[in-house]
N, C-alpha and C. Protein backbone atom coordinates (compact mmCIF):
# COMPACT_ATOMS: atom_id res chain seq x y z
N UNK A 1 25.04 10.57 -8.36
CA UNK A 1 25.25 10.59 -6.93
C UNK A 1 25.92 11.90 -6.54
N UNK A 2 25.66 12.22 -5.26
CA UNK A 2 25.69 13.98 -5.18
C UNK A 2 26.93 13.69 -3.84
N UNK A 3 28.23 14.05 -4.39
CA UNK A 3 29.02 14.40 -2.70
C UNK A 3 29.36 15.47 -2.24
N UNK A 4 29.18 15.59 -1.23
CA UNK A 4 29.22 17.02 -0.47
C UNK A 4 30.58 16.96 0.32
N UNK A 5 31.39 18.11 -0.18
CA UNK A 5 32.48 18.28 -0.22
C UNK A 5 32.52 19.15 1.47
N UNK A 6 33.49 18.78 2.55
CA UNK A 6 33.52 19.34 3.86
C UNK A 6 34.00 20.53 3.78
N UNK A 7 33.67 21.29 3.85
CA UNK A 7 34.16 23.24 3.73
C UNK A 7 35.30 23.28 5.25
N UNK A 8 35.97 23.45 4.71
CA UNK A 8 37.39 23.50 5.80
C UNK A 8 37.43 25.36 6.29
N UNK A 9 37.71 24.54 8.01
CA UNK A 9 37.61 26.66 8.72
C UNK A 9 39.06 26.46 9.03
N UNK A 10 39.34 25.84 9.12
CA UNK A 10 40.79 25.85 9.26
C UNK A 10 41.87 25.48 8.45
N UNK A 11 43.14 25.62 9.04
CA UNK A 11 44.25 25.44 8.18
C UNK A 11 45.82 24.83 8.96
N UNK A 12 46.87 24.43 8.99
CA UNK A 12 47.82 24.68 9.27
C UNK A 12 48.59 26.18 9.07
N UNK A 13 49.54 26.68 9.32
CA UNK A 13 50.53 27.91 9.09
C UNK A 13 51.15 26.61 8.16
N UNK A 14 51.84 27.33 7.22
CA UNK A 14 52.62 27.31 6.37
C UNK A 14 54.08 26.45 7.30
N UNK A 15 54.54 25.25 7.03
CA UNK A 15 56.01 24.96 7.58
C UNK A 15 55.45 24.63 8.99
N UNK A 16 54.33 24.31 9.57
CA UNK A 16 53.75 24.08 10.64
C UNK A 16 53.70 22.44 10.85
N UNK A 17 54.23 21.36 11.45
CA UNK A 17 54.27 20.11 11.53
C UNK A 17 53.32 19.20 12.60
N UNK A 18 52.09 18.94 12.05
CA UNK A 18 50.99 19.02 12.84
C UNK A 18 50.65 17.69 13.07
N UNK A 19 51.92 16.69 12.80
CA UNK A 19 51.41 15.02 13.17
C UNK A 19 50.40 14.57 12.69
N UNK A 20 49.95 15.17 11.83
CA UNK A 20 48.53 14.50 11.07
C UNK A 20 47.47 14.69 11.78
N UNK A 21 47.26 15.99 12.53
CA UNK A 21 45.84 16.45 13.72
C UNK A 21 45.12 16.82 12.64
N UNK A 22 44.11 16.83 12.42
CA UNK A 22 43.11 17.77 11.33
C UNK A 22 42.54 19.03 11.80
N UNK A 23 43.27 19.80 11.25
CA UNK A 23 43.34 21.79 11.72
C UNK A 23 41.81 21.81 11.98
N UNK A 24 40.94 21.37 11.63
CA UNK A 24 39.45 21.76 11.63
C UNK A 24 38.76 20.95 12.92
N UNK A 25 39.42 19.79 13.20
CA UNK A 25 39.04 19.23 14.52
C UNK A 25 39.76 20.15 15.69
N UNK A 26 40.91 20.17 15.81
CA UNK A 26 41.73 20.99 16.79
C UNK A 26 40.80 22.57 16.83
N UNK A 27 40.66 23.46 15.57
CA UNK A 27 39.50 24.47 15.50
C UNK A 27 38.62 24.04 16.49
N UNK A 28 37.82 23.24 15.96
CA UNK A 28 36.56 23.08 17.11
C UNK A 28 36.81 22.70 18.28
N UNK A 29 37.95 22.22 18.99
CA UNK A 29 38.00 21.89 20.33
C UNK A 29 38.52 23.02 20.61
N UNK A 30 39.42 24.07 20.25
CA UNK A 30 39.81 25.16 20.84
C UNK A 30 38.64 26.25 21.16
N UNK A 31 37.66 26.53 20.15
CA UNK A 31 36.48 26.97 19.86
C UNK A 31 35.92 26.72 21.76
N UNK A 32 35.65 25.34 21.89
CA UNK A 32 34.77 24.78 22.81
C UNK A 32 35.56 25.11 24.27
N UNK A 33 37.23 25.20 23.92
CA UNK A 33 37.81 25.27 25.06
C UNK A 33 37.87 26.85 25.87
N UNK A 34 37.51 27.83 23.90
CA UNK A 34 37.33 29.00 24.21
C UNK A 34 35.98 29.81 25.32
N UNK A 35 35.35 28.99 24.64
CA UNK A 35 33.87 28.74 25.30
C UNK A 35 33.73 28.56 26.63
N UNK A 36 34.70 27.80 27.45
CA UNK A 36 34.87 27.02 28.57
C UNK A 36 35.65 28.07 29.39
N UNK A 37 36.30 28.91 28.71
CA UNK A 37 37.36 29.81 29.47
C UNK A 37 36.72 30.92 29.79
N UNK A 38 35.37 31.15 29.07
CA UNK A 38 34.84 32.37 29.22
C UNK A 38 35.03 33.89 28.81
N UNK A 39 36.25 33.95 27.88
CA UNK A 39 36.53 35.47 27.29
C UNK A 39 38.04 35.17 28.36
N UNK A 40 38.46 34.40 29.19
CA UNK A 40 39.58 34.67 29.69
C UNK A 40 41.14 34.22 29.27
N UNK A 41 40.79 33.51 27.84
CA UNK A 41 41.91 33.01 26.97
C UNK A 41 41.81 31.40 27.40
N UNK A 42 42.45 30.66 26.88
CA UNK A 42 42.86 29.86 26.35
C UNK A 42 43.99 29.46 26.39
N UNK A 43 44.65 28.88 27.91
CA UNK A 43 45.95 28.64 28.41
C UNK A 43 46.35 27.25 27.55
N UNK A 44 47.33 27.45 27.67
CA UNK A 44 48.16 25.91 26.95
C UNK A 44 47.43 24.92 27.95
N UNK A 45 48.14 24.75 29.03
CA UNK A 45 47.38 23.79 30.09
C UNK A 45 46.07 23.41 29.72
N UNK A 46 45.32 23.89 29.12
CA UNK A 46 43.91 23.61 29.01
C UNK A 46 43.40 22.53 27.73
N UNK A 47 44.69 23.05 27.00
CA UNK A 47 44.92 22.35 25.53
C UNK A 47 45.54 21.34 25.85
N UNK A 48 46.59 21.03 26.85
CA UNK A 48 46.97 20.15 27.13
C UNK A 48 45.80 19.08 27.72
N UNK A 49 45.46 19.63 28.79
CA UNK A 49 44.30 18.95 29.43
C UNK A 49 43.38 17.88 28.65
N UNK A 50 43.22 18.85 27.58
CA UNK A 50 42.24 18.57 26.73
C UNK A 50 42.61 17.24 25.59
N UNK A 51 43.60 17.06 25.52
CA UNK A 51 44.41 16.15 24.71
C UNK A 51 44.39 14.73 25.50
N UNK A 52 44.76 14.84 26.98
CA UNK A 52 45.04 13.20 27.48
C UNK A 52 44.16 11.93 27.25
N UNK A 53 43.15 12.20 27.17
CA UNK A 53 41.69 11.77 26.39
C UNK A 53 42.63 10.63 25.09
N UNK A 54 42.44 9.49 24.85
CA UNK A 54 42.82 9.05 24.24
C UNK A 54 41.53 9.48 22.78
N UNK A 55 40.89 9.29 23.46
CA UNK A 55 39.80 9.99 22.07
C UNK A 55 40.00 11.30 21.56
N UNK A 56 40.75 12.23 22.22
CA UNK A 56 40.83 13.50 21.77
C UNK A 56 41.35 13.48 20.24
N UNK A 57 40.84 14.33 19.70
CA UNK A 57 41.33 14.61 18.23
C UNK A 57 42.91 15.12 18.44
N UNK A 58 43.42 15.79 19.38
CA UNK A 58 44.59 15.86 19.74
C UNK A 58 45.83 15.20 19.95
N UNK A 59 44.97 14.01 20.54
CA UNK A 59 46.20 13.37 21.65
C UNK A 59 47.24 12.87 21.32
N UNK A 60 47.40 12.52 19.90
CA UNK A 60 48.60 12.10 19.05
C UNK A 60 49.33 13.34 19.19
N UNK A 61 49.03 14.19 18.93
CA UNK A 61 49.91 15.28 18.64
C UNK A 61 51.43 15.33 20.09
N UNK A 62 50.56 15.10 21.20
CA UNK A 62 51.72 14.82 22.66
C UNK A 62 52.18 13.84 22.58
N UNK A 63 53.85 13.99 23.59
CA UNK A 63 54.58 13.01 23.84
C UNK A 63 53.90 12.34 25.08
N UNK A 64 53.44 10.80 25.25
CA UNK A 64 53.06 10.99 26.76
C UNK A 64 53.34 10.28 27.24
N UNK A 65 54.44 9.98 26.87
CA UNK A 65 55.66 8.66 27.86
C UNK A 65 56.58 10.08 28.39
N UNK A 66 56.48 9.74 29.79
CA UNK A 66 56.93 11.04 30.75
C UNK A 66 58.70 11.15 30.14
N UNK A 67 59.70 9.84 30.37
CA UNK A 67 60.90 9.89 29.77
C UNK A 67 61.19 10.73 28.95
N UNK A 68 60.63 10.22 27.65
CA UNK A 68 60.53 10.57 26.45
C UNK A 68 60.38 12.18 26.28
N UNK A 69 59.33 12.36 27.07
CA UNK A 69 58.63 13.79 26.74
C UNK A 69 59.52 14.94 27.77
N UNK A 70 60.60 14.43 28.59
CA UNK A 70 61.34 15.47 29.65
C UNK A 70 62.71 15.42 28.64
N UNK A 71 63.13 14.39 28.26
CA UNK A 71 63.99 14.45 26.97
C UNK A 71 63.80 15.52 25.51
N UNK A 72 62.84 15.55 25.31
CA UNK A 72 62.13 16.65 24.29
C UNK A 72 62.17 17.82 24.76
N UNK A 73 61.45 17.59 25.99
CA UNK A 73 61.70 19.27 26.83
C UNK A 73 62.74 19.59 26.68
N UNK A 74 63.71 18.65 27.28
CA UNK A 74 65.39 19.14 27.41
C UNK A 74 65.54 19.82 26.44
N UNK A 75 65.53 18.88 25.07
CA UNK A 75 66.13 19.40 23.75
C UNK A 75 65.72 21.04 23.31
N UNK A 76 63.73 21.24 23.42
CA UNK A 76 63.92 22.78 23.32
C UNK A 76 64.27 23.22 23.90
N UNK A 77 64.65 23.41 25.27
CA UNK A 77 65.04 24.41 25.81
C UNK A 77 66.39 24.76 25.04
N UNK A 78 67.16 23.11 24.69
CA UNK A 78 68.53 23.70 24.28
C UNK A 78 68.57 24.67 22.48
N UNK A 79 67.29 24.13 22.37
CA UNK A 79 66.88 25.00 20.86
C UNK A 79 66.97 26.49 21.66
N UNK A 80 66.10 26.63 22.39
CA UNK A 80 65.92 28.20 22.74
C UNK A 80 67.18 28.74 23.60
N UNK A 81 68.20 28.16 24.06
CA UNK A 81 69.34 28.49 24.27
C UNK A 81 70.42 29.16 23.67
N UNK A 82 70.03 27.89 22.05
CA UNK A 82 71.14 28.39 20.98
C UNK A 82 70.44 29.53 20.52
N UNK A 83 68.95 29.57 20.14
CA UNK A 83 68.42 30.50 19.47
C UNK A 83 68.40 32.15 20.20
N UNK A 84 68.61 32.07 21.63
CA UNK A 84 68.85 33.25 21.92
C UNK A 84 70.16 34.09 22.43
N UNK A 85 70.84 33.38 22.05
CA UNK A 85 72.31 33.54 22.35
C UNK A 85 72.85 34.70 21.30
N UNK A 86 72.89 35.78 21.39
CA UNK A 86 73.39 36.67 20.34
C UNK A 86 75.13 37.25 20.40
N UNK A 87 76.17 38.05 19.46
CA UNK A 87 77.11 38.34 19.33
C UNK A 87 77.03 39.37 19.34
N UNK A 88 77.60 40.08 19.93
CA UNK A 88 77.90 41.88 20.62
C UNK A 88 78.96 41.83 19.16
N UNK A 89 78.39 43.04 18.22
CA UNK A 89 79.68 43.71 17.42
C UNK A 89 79.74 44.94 17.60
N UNK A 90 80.53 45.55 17.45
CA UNK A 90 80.89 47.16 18.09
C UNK A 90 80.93 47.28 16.94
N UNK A 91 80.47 48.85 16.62
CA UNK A 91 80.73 49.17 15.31
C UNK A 91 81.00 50.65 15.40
N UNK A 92 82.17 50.84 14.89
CA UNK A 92 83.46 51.75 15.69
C UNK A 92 83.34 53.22 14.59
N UNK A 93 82.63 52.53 13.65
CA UNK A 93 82.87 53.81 12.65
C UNK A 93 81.74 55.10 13.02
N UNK A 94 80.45 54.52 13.47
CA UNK A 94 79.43 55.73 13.77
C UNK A 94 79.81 56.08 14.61
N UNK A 95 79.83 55.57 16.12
CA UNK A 95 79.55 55.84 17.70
C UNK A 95 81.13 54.69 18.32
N UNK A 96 81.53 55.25 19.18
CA UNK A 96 82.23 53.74 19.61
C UNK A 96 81.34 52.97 20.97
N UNK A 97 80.23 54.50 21.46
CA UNK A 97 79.31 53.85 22.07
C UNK A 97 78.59 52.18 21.82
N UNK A 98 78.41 52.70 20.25
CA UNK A 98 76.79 51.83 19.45
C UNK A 98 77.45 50.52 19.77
N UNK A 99 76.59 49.94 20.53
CA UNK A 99 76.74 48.47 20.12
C UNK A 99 75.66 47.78 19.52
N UNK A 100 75.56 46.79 18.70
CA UNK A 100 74.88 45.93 17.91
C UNK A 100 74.97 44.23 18.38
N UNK A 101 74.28 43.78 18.19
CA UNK A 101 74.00 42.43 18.47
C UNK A 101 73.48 41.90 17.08
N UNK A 102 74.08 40.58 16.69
CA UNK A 102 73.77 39.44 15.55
C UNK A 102 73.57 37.54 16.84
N UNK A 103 72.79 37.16 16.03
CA UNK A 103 72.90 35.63 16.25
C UNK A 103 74.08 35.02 16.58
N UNK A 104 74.88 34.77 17.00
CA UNK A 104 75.75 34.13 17.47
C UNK A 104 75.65 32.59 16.44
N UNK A 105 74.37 32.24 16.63
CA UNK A 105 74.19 30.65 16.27
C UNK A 105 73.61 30.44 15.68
N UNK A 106 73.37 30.29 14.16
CA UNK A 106 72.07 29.66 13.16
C UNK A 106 71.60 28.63 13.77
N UNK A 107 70.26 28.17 13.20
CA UNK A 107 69.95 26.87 12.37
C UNK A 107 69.54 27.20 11.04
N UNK A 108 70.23 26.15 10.41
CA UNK A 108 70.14 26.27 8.72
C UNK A 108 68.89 25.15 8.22
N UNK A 109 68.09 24.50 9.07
CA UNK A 109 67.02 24.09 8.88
C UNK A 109 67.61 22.62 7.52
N UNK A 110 69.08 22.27 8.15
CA UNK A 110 69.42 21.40 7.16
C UNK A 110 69.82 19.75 8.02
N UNK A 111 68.94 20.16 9.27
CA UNK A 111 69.02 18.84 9.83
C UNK A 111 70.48 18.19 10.72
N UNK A 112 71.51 19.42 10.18
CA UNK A 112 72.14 19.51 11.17
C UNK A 112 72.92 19.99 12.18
N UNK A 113 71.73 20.52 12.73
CA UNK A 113 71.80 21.56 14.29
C UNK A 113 71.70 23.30 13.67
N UNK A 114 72.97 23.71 14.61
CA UNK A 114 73.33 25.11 14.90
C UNK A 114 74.24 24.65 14.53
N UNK A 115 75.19 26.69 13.99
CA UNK A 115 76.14 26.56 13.47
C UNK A 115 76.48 28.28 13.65
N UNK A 116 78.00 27.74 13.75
CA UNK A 116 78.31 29.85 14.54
C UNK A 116 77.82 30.43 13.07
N UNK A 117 77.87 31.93 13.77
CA UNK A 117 77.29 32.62 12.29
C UNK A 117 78.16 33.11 11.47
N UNK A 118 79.77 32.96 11.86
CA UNK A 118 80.74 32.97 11.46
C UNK A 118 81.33 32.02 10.41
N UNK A 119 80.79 30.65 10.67
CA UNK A 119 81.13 29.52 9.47
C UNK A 119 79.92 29.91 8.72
N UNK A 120 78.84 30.52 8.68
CA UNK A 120 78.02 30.74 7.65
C UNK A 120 78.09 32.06 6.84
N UNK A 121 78.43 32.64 7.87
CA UNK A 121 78.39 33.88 6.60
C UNK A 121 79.88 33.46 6.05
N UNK A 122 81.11 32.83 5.97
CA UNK A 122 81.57 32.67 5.46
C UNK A 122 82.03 31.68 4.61
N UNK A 123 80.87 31.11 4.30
CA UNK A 123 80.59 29.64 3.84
C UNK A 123 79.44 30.42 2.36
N UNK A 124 79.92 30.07 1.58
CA UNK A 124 78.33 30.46 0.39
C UNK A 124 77.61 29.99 0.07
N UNK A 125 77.95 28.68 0.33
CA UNK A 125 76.42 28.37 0.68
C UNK A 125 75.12 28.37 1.66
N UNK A 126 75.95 28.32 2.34
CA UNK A 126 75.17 28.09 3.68
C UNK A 126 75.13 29.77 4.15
N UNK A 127 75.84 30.82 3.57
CA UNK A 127 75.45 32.07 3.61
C UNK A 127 74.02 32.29 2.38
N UNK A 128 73.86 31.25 1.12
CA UNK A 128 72.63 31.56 0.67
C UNK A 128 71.71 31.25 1.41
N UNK A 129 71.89 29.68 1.96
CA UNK A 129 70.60 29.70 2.61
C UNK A 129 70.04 30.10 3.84
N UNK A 130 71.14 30.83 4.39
CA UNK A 130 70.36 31.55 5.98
C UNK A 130 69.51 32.62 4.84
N UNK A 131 70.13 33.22 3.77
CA UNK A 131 69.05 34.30 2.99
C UNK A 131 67.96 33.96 2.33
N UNK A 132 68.08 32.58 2.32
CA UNK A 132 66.88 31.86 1.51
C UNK A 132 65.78 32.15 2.82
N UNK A 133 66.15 31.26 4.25
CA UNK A 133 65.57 31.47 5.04
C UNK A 133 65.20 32.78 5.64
N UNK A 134 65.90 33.79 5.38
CA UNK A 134 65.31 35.00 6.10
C UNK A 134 64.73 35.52 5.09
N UNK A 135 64.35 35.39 3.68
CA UNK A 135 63.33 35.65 2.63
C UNK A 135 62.30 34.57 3.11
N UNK A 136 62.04 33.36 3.74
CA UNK A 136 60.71 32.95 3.99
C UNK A 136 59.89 33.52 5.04
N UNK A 137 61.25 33.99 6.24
CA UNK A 137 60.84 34.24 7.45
C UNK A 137 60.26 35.73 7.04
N UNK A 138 60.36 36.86 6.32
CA UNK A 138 60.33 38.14 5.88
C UNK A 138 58.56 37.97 4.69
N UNK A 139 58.40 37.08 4.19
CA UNK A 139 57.37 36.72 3.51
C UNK A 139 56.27 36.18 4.18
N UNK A 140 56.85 35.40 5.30
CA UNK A 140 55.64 34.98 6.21
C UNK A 140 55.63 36.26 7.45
N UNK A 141 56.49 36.97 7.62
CA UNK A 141 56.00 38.29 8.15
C UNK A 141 55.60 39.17 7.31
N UNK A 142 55.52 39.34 6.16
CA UNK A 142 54.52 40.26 4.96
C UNK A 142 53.21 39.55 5.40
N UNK A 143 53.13 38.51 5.11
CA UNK A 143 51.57 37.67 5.15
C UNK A 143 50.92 37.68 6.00
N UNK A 144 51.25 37.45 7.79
CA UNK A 144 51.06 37.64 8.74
C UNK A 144 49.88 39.34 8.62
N UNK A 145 51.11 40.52 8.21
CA UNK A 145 50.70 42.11 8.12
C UNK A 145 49.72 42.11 7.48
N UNK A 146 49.68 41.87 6.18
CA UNK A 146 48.61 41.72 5.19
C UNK A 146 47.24 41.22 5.93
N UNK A 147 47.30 40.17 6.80
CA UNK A 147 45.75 39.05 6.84
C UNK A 147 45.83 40.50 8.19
N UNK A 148 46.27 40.85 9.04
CA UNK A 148 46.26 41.40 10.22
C UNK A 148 45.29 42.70 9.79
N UNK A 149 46.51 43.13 8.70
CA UNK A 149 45.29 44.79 8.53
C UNK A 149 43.97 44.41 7.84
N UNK A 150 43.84 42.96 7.01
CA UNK A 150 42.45 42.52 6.53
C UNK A 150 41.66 42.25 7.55
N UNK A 151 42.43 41.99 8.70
CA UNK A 151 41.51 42.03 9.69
C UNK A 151 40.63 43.28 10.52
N UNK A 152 41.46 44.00 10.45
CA UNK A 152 41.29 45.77 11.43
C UNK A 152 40.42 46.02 10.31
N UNK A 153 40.53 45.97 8.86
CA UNK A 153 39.47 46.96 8.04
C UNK A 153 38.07 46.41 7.89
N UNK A 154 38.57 45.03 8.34
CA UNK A 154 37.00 44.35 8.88
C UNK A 154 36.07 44.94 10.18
N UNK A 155 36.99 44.75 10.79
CA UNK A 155 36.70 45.43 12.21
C UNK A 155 36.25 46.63 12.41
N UNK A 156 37.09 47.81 11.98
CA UNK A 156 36.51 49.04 11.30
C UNK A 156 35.18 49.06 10.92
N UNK A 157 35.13 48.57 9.79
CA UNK A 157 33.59 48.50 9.06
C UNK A 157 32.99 48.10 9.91
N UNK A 158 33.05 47.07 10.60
CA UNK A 158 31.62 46.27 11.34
C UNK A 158 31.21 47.20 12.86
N UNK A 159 32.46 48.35 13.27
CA UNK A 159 32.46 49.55 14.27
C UNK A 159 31.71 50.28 13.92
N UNK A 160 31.76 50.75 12.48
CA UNK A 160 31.07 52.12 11.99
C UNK A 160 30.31 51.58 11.67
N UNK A 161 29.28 50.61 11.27
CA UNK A 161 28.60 49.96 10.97
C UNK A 161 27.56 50.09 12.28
N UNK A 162 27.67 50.05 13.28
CA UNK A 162 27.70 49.55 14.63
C UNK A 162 26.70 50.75 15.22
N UNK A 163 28.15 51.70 14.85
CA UNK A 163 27.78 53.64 15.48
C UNK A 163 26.44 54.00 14.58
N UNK A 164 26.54 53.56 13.28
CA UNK A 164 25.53 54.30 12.30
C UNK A 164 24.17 53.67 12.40
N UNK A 165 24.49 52.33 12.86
CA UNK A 165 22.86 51.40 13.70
C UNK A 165 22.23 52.34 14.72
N UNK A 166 23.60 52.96 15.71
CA UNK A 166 23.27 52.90 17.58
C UNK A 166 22.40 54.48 17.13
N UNK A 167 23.38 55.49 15.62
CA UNK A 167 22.52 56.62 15.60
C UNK A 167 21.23 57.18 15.10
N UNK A 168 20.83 55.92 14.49
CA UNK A 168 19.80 55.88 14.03
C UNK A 168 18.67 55.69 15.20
N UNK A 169 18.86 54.60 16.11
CA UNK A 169 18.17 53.94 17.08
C UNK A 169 18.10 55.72 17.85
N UNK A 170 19.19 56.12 18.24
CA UNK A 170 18.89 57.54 19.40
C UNK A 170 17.99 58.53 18.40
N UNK A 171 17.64 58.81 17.23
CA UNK A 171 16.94 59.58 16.63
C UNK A 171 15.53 59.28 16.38
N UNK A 172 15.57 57.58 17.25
CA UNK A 172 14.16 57.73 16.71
C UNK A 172 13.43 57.33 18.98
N UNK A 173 12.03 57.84 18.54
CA UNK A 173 11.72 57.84 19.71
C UNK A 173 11.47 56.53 20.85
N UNK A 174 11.65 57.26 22.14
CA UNK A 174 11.50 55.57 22.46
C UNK A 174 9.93 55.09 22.88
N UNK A 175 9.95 53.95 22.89
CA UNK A 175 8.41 53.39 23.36
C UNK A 175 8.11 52.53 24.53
N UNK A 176 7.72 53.27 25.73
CA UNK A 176 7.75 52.23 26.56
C UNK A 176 6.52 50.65 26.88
């Protein structure tokens, strides 16, 4: 008996928490939504839209008890509150001009919350693991660079590729 194994176009990101959507269904509805937008992107709203559908391959992924889901809101915003909140340090020895800015507020991704950056860097553990974490965050920005320029040298080629078609076509005569 012969099974034919589904060739996957998609993927999650790495540390990406996707409620159990299947990256390759969400692919194809974005695909279709891309389609729908016309070359003009692909607004969230549209993805949203596209989800209320109890059939949507999506729709798990939303909160859609209104309560519930303005409560969630609340909470990121207060994520993106702590997360952009930074600490002015003067640093007196180059410039007394220079000022510098650090985080004010971790998250240590240990479930509980934020934490000044003051109890962590002076904490050793919890000073390893903001370094643990900024070695993942520094690796998934290597990886990011890497697939990016695999992308441009694709692109490249399939340009010059393109020009060396268009110069061939002008050298030869035309026929009406």
């Amino acid at each position: 008996m012969n099974t034919v194994n589904k060739i996957k176009r998609y993927e999650w990101a790495e540390g990406f928490y996707s409620k159990g959507i299947d990256a390759d269904a969400f692919g194809t509805l974005f695909e279709q939504l891309a389609i729908t937008a016309g070359g003009g992107g692909v607004q969230p709203e549209m993805v949203m839209k596209a989800a209320e559908e109890v059939s949507s391959p999506i729709h798990s992924y939303f909160t859609w008890d209104d309560g519930q889901a303005a409560r969630e809101w609340r909470i990121n915003q207060a994520r993106a509150l702590c997360g952009g909140l930074r600490k002015i340090r003067v640093v007196v020895e180059s410039s007394p001009d220079q000022r510098k800015s650090i985080r004010a507020i971790v998250n240590l991704d240990d479930g509980r919350g934020y934490h000044p950056i003051q109890e962590v860097l002076s904490d050793s553990s919890k000073r390893v693991r903001l370094l643990d974490l900024a070695k993942k965050d520094l690796r998934a920005a290597k990886n990011k660079l890497v697939e990016l320029q695999s992308e441009a040298k694709a692109a490249i080629a399939a340009v010059e590729l393109a020009h060396n078609e268009i110069s061939k076509l002008q050298d030869q005569p035309v026929l009406l």
